[in-house]
Protein backbone atom coordinates (compact mmCIF):
# COMPACT_ATOMS: atom_id res chain seq x y z
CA UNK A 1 -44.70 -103.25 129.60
CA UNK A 2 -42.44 -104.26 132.31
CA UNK A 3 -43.49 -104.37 135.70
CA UNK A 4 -42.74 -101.92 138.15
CA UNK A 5 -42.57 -99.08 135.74
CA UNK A 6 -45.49 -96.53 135.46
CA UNK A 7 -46.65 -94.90 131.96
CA UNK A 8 -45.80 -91.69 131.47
CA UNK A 9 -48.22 -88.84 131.73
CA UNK A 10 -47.90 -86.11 129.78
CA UNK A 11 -48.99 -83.14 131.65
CA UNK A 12 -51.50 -80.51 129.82
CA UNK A 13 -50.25 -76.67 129.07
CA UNK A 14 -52.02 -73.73 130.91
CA UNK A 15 -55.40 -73.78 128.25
CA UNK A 16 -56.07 -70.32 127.56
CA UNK A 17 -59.56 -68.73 127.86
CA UNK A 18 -61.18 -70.20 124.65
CA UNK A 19 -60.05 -73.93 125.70
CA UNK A 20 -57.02 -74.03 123.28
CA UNK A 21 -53.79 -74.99 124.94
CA UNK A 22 -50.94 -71.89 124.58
CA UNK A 23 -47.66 -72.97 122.99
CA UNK A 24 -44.89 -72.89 125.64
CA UNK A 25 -41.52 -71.53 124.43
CA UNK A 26 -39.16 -73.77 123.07
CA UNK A 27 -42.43 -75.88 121.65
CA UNK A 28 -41.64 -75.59 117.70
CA UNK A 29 -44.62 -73.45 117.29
CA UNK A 30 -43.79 -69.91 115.49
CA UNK A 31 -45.26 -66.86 116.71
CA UNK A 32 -46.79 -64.02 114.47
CA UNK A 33 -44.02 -61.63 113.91
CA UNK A 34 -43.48 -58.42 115.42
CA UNK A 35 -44.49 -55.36 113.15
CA UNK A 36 -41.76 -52.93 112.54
CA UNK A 37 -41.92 -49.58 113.39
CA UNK A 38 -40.21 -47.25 110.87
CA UNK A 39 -39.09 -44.00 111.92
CA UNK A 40 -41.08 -40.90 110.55
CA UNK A 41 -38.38 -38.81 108.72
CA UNK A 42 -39.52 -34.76 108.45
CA UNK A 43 -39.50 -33.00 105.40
CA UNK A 44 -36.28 -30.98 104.86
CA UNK A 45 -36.86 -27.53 105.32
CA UNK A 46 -37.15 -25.52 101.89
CA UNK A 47 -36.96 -21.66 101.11
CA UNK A 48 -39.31 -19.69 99.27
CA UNK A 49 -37.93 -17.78 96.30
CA UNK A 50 -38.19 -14.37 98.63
CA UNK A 51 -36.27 -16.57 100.88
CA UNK A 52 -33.63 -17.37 98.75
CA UNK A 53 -33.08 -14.00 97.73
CA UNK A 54 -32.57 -11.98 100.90
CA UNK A 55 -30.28 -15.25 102.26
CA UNK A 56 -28.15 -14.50 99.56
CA UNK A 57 -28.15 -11.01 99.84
CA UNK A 58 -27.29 -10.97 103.80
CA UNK A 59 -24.22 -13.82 102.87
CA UNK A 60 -23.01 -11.28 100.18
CA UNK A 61 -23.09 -8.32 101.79
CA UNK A 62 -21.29 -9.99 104.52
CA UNK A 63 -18.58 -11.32 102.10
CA UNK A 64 -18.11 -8.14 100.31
CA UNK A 65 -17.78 -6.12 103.85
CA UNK A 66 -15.56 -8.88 104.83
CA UNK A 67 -13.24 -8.21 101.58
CA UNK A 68 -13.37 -4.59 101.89
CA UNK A 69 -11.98 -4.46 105.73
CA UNK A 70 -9.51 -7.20 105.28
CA UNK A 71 -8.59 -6.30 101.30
CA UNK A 72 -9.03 -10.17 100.53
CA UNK A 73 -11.11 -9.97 97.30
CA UNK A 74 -11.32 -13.73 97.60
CA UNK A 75 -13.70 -13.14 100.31
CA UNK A 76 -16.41 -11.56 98.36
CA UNK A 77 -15.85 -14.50 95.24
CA UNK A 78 -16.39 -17.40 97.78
CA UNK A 79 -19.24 -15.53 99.16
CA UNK A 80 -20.82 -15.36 95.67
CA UNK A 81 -20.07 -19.29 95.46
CA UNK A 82 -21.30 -20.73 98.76
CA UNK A 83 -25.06 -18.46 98.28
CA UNK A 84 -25.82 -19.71 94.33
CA UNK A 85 -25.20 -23.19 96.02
CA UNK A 86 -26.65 -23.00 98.98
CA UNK A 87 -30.26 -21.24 97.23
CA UNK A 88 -30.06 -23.98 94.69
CA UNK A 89 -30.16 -26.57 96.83
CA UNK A 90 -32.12 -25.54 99.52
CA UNK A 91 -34.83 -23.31 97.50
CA UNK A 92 -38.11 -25.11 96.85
CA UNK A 93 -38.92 -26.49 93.53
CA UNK A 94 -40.56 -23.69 92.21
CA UNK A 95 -38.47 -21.05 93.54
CA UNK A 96 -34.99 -22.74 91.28
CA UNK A 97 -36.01 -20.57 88.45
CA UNK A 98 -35.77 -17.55 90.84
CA UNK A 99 -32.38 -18.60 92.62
CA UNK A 100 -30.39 -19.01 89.11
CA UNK A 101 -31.32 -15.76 87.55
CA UNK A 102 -30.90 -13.64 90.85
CA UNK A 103 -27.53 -14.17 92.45
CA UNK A 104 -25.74 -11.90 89.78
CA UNK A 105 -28.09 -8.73 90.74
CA UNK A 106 -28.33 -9.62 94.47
CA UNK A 107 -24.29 -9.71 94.42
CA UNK A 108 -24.19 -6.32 92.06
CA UNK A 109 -26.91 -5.04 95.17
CA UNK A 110 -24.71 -5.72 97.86
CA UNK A 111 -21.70 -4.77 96.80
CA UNK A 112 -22.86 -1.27 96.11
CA UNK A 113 -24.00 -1.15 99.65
CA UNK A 114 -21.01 -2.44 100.81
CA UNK A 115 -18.77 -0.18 98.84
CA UNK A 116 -20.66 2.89 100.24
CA UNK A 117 -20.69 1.92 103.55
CA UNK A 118 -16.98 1.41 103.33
CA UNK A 119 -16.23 4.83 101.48
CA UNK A 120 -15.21 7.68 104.14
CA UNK A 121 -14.65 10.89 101.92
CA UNK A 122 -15.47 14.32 103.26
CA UNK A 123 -17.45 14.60 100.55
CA UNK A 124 -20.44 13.13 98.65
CA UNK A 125 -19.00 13.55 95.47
CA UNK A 126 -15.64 11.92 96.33
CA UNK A 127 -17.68 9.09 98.50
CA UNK A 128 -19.19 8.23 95.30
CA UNK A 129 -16.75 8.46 92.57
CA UNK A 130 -14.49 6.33 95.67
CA UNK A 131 -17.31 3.57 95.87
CA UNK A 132 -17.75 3.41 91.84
CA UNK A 133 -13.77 3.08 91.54
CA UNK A 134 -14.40 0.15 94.34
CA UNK A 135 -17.12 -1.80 92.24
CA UNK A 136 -15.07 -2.01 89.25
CA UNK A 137 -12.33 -3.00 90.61
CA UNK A 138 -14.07 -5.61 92.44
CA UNK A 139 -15.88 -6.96 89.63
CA UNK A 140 -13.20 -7.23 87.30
CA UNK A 141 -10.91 -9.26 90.51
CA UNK A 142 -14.08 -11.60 91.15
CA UNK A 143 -15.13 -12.37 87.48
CA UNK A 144 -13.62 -15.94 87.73
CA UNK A 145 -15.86 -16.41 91.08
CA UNK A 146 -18.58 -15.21 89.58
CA UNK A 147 -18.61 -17.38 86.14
CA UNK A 148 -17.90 -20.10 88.62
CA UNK A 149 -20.77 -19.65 90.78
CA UNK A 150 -22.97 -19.22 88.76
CA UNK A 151 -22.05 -22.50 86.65
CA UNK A 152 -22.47 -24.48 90.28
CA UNK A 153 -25.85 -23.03 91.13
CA UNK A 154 -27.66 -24.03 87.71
CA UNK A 155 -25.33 -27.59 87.85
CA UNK A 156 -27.46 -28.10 91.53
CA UNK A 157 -30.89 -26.67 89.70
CA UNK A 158 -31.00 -28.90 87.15
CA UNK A 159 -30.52 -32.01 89.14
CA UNK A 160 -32.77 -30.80 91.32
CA UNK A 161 -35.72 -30.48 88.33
CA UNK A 162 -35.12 -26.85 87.07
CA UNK A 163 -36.67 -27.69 83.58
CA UNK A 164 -39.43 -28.96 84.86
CA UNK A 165 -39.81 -25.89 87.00
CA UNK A 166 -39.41 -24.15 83.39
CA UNK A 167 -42.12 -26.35 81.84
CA UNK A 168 -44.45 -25.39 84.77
CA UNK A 169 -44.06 -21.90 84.32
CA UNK A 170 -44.53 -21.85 80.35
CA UNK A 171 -47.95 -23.61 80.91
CA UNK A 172 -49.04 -21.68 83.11
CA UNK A 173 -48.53 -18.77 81.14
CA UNK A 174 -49.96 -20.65 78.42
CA UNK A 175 -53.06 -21.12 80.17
CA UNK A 176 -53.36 -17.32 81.44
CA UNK A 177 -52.63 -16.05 78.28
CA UNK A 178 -55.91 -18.94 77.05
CA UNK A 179 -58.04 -17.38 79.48
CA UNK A 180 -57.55 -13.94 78.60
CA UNK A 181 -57.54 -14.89 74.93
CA UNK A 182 -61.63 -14.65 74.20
CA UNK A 183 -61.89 -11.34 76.54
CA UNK A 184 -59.11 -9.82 74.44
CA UNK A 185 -60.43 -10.58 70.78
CA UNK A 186 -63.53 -8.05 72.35
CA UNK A 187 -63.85 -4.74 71.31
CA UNK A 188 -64.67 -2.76 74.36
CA UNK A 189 -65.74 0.13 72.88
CA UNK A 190 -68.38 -1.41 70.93
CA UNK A 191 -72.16 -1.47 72.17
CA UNK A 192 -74.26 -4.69 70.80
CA UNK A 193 -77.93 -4.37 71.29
CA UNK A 194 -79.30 -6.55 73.79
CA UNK A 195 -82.36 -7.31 71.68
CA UNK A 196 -80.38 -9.26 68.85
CA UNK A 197 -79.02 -7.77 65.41
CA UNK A 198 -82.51 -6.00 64.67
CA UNK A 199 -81.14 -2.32 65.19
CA UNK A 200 -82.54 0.30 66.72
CA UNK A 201 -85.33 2.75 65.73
CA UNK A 202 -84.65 5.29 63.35
């Protein structure tokens, strides 16, 4: 070593607690990573099959009324569309069944309740035979919306695990109809002896 020069010293890093040194940053030494937090998503919000039903009832009635005060027919047809949609694809799973079969009655249900609330005859007779001339003529202009949304709801039900929901119900009526099986093979009316097959006394 030449003279005049001094070894290096290599200072120590602040020791921790335990007596081990703590890695400085920028000393090579990796760090656990940090975990990540992921974001709790909420469940989407699902109707009930009663649900369903009076949803699409209030959005027809609506539609219909709509068509009947500003004669646009279409009205009531993309009314019928938009509610089999929406109550197949926001109905739970067990309530698709329910929101396929329905919309065609809850539509006929609404539209006689629109068509008499829309009717002003001075009499009951003429308000009726007024509001039956209305519902024909009504059905026969919306047929097209009606095939259509029909078609749309049970596309969106079936992607969304309507025959499964079909498969549920079978076995469970399979299963009540096991149950009630043994019970129903029993003649009621007959009255066994509780001491055995001996008979009674003559």
């Amino acid at each position: 070593m030449p003279q005049g020069e001094r070894p290096s010293r290599q200072e120590p890093g602040p020791a921790s607690a335990s007596g081990e040194s703590v890695p400085q940053p920028g000393s090579g030494v990796d760090s656990p990573p940090a975990t990540a937090v992921t974001p709790v998503t909420p469940p989407a919000t699902r109707m009930t099959a009663r649900g369903a039903v009076v949803a699409m009832f209030l959005l027809f009635l609506v539609g219909t009324l709509a068509a009947g005060w500003l004669h646009l027919e279409v009205l009531a047809g993309l009314s019928f569309v938009a509610g089999c949609a929406l109550a197949a694809y926001y109905s739970r799973r067990d309530a698709l069944l329910t929101a396929v079969i329905t919309p065609p009655l809850v539509f006929m249900a609404a539209l006689v309740i629109a068509e008499l609330l829309t009717s002003h005859e001075d009499t009951v007779r003429h308000s009726l035979t007024a509001a039956a001339e209305g519902i024909v003529l009504t059905l026969a202009a919306v047929a097209p919306w009606l095939f259509s949304g029909v078609v749309i709801g049970l596309v969106i039900a079936l992607m969304r695990g309507l025959l499964q929901c079909v498969r549920d119900l079978s076995a469970e009526l399979r299963g009540d109809l096991g149950l009630r099986g043994p019970s129903a093979q029993r003649d009621p009316f007959v009255q066994r002896d509780p001491r055995g097959t001996g008979g009674g006394r003559s």
